[in-house]
C-alpha atoms as a PDB file:
ATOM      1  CA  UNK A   1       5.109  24.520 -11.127  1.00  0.00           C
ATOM      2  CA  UNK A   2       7.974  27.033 -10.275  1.00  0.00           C
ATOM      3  CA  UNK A   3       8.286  28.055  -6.930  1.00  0.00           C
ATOM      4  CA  UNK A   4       6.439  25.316  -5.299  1.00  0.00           C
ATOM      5  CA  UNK A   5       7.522  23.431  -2.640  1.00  0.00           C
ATOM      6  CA  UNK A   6       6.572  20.673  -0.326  1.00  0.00           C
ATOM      7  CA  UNK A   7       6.664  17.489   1.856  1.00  0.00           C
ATOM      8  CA  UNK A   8       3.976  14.968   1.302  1.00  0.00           C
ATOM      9  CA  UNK A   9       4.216  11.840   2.469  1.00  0.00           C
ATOM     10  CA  UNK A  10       1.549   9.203   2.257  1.00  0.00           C
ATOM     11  CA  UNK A  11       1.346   5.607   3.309  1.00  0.00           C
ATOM     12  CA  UNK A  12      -0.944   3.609   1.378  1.00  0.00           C
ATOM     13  CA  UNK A  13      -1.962   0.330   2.247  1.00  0.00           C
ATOM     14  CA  UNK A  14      -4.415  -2.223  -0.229  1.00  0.00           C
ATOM     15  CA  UNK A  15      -5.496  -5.648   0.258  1.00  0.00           C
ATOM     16  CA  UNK A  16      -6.017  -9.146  -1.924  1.00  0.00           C
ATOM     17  CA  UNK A  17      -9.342  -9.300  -2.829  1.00  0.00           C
ATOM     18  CA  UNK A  18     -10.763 -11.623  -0.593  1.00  0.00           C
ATOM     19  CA  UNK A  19      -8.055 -11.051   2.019  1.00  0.00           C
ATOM     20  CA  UNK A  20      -6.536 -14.035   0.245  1.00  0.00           C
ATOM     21  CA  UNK A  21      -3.060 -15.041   1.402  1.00  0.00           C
ATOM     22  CA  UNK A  22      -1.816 -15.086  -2.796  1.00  0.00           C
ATOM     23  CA  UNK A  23       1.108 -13.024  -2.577  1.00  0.00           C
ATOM     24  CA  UNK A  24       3.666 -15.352  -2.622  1.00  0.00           C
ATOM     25  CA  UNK A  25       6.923 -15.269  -1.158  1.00  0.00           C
ATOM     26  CA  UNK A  26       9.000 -16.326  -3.900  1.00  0.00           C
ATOM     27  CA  UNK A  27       7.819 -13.024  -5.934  1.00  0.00           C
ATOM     28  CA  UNK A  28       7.151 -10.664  -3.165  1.00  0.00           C
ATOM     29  CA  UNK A  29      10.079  -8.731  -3.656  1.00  0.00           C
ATOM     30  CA  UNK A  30       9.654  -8.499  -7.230  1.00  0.00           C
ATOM     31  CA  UNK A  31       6.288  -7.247  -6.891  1.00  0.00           C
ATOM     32  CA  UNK A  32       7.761  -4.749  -4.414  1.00  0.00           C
ATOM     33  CA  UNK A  33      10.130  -3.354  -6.783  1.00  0.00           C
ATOM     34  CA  UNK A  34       7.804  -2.988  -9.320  1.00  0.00           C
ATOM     35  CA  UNK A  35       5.430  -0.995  -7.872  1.00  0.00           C
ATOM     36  CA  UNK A  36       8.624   1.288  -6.286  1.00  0.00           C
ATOM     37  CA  UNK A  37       8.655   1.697 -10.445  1.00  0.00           C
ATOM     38  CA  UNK A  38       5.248   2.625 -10.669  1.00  0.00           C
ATOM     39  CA  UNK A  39       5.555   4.982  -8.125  1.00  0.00           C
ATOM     40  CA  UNK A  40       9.036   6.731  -9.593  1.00  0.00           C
ATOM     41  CA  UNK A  41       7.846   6.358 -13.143  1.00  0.00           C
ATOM     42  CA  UNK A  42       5.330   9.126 -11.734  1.00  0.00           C
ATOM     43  CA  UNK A  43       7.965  11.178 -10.744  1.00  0.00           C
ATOM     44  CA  UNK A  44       6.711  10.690  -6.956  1.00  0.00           C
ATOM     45  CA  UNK A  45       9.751   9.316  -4.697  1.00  0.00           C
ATOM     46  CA  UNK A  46       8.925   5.653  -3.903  1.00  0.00           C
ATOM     47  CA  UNK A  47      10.327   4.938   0.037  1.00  0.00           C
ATOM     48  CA  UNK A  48       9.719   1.559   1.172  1.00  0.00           C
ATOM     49  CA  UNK A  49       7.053  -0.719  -0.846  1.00  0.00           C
ATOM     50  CA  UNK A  50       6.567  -3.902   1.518  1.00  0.00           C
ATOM     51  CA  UNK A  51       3.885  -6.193   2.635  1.00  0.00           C
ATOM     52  CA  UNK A  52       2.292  -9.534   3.874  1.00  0.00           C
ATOM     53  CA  UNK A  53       1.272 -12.092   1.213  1.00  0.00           C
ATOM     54  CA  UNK A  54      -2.740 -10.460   1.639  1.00  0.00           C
ATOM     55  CA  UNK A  55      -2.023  -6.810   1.834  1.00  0.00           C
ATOM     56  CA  UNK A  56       0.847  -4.258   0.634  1.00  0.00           C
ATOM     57  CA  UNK A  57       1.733  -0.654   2.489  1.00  0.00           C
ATOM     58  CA  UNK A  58       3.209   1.819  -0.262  1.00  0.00           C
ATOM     59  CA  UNK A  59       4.872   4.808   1.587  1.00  0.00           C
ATOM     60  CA  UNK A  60       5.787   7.582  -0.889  1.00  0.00           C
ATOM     61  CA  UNK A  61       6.729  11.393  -1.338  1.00  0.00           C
ATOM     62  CA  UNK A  62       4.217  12.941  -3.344  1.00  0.00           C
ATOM     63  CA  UNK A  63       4.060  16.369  -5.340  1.00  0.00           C
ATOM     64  CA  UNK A  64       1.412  18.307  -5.136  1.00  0.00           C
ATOM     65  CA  UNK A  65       0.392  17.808  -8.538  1.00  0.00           C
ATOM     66  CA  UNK A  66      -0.235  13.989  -8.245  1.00  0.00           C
ATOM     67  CA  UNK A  67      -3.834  13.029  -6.549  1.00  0.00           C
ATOM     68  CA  UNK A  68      -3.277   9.927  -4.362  1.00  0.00           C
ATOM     69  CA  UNK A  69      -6.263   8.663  -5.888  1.00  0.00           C
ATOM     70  CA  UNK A  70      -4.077   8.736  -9.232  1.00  0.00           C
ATOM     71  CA  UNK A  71      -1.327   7.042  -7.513  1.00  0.00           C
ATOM     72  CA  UNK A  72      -3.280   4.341  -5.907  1.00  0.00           C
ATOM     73  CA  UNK A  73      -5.203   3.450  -9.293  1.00  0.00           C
ATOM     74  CA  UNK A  74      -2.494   3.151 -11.367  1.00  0.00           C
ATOM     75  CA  UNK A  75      -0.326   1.427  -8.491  1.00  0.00           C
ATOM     76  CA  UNK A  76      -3.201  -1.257  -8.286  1.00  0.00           C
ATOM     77  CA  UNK A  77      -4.100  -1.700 -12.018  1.00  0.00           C
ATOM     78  CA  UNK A  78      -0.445  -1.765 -13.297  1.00  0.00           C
ATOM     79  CA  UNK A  79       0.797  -4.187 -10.439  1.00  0.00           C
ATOM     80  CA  UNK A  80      -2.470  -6.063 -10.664  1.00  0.00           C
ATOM     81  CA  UNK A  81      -1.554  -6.747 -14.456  1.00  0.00           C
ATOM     82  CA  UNK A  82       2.007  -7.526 -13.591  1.00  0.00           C
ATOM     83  CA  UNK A  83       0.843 -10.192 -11.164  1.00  0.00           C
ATOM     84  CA  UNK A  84      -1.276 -11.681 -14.537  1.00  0.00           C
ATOM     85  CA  UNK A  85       0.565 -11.276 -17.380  1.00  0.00           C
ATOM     86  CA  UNK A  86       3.437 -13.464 -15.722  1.00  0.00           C
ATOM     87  CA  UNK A  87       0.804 -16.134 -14.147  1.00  0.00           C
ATOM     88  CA  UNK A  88       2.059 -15.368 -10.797  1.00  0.00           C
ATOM     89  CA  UNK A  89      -1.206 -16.687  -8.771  1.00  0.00           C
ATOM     90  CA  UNK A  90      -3.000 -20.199 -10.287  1.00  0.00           C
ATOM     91  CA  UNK A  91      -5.993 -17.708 -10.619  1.00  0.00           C
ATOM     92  CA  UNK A  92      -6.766 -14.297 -11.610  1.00  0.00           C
ATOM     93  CA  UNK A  93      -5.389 -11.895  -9.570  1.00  0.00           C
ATOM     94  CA  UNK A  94      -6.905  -8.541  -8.459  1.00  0.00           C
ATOM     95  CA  UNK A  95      -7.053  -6.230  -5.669  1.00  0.00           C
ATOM     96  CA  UNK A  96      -9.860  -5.269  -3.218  1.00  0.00           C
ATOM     97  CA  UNK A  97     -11.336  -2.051  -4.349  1.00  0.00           C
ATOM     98  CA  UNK A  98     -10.814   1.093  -2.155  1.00  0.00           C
ATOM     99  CA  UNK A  99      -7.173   1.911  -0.046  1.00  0.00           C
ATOM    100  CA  UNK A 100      -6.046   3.888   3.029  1.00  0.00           C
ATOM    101  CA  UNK A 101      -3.790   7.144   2.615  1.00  0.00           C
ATOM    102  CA  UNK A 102      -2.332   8.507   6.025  1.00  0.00           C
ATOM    103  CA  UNK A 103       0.318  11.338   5.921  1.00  0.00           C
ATOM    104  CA  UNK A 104       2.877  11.704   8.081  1.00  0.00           C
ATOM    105  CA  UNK A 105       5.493  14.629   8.590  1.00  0.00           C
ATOM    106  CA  UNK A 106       9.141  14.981   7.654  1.00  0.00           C
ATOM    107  CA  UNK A 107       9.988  13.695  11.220  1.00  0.00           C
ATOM    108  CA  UNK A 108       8.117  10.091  11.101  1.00  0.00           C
ATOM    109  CA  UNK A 109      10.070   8.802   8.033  1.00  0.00           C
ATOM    110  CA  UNK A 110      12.171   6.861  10.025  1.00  0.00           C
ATOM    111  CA  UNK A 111       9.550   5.378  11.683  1.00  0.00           C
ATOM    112  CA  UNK A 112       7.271   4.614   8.853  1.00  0.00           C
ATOM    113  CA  UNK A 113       9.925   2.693   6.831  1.00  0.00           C
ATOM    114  CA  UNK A 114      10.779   0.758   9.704  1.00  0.00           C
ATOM    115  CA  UNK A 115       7.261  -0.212  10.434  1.00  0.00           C
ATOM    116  CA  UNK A 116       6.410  -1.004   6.550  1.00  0.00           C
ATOM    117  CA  UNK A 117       9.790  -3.155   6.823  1.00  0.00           C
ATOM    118  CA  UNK A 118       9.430  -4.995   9.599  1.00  0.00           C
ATOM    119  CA  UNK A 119       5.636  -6.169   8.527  1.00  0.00           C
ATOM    120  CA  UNK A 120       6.323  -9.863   8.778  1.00  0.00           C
ATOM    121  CA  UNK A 121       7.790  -9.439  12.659  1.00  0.00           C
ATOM    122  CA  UNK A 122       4.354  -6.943  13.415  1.00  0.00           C
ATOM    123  CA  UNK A 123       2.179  -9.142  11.979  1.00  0.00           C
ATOM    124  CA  UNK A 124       3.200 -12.109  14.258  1.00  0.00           C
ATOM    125  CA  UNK A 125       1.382 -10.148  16.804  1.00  0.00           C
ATOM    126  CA  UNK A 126      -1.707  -8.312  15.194  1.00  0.00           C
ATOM    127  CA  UNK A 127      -3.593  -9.171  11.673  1.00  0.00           C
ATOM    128  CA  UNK A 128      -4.332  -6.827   9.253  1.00  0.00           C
ATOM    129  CA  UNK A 129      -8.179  -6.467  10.212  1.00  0.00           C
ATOM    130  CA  UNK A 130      -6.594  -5.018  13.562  1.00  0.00           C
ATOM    131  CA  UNK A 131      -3.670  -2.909  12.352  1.00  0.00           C
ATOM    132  CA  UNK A 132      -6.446  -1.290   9.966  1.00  0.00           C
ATOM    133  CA  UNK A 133      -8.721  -0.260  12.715  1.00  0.00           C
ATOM    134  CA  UNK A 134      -5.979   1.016  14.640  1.00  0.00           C
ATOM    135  CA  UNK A 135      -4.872   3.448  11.673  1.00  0.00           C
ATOM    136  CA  UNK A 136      -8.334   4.206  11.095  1.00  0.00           C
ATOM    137  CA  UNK A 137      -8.999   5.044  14.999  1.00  0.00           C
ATOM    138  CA  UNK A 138      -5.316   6.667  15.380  1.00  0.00           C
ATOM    139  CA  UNK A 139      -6.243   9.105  12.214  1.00  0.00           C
ATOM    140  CA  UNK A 140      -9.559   9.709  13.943  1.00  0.00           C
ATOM    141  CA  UNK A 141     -11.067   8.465  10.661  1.00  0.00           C
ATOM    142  CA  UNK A 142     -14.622   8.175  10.344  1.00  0.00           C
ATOM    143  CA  UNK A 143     -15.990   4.979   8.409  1.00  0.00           C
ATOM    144  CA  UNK A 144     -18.668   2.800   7.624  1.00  0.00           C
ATOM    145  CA  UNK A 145     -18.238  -0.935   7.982  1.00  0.00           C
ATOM    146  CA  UNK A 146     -19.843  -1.899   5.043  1.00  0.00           C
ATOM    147  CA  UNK A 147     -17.417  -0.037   3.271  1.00  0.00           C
ATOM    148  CA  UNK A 148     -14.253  -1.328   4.752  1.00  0.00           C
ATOM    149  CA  UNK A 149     -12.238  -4.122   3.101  1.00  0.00           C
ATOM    150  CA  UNK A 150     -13.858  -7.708   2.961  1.00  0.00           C
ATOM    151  CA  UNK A 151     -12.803  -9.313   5.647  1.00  0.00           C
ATOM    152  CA  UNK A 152     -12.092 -12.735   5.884  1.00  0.00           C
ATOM    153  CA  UNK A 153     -12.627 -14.957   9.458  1.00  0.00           C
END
């Protein structure tokens, strides 16, 4: 639309159904840059796509025209039937249903990429179940367990 401008950026982050570890090393990247694809195919600006072999964090520039909701579906579906179609995992692969979007301002860029790129390092200190709560908790995000990803022990 003429003569509309912004700055939205959004961090989404998804997990294996089952909080299985089935993201394998060997084709991380590759799923990485596919969904960066996704995301640009959109005409969104993809940032930094990176992850640990249960979970992914997508942070993106949106338009205002494109519904995260959008974004994360397709995101999911399309990279879900990447995974698939090239027998990536020894079963069928799919992703948990529901995400987390968190915006950030202009000035946290920086800090988000380095984060989403450094996920292997953070997660030698903190698993997902806690990195979750403490986006949830630092967003001031109200939830309902039973509706939160399905956590594995």
């Amino acid at each position: 639309m003429a003569g509309t401008f912004s700055q939205i950026y959004i961090q989404i982050v998804f997990a294996v159904k089952g909080r299985q570890n089935l993201i394998g090393k060997e084709w991380k990247e590759e799923l990485n840059k596919y969904i960066a694809g996704i995301i640009n195919g959109k005409g969104q600006k993809s940032i930094i796509v990176n992850g640990m072999p249960d979970h992914i964090h997508v942070f993106a520039g949106l338009k205002p025209a494109m519904r995260i909701s959008d974004l994360a579906r397709d995101i999911k579906n399309n990279s879900c039937n990447f995974i698939n179609d090239r027998k990536l995992t020894l079963k069928k692969f799919s992703w948990q249903e529901g995400y987390g979007a968190f915006s950030y301002s202009h000035s946290h860029i920086e800090n988000v990429y380095k984060y989403i790129l450094n996920q292997e390092k953070h997660h030698r200190k903190k698993t997902f179940r806690e990195e979750y709560y403490e986006f949830l908790k630092k967003y001031e995000i109200e939830y309902n367990e039973k509706y939160l990803f399905e956590w594995i022990e």
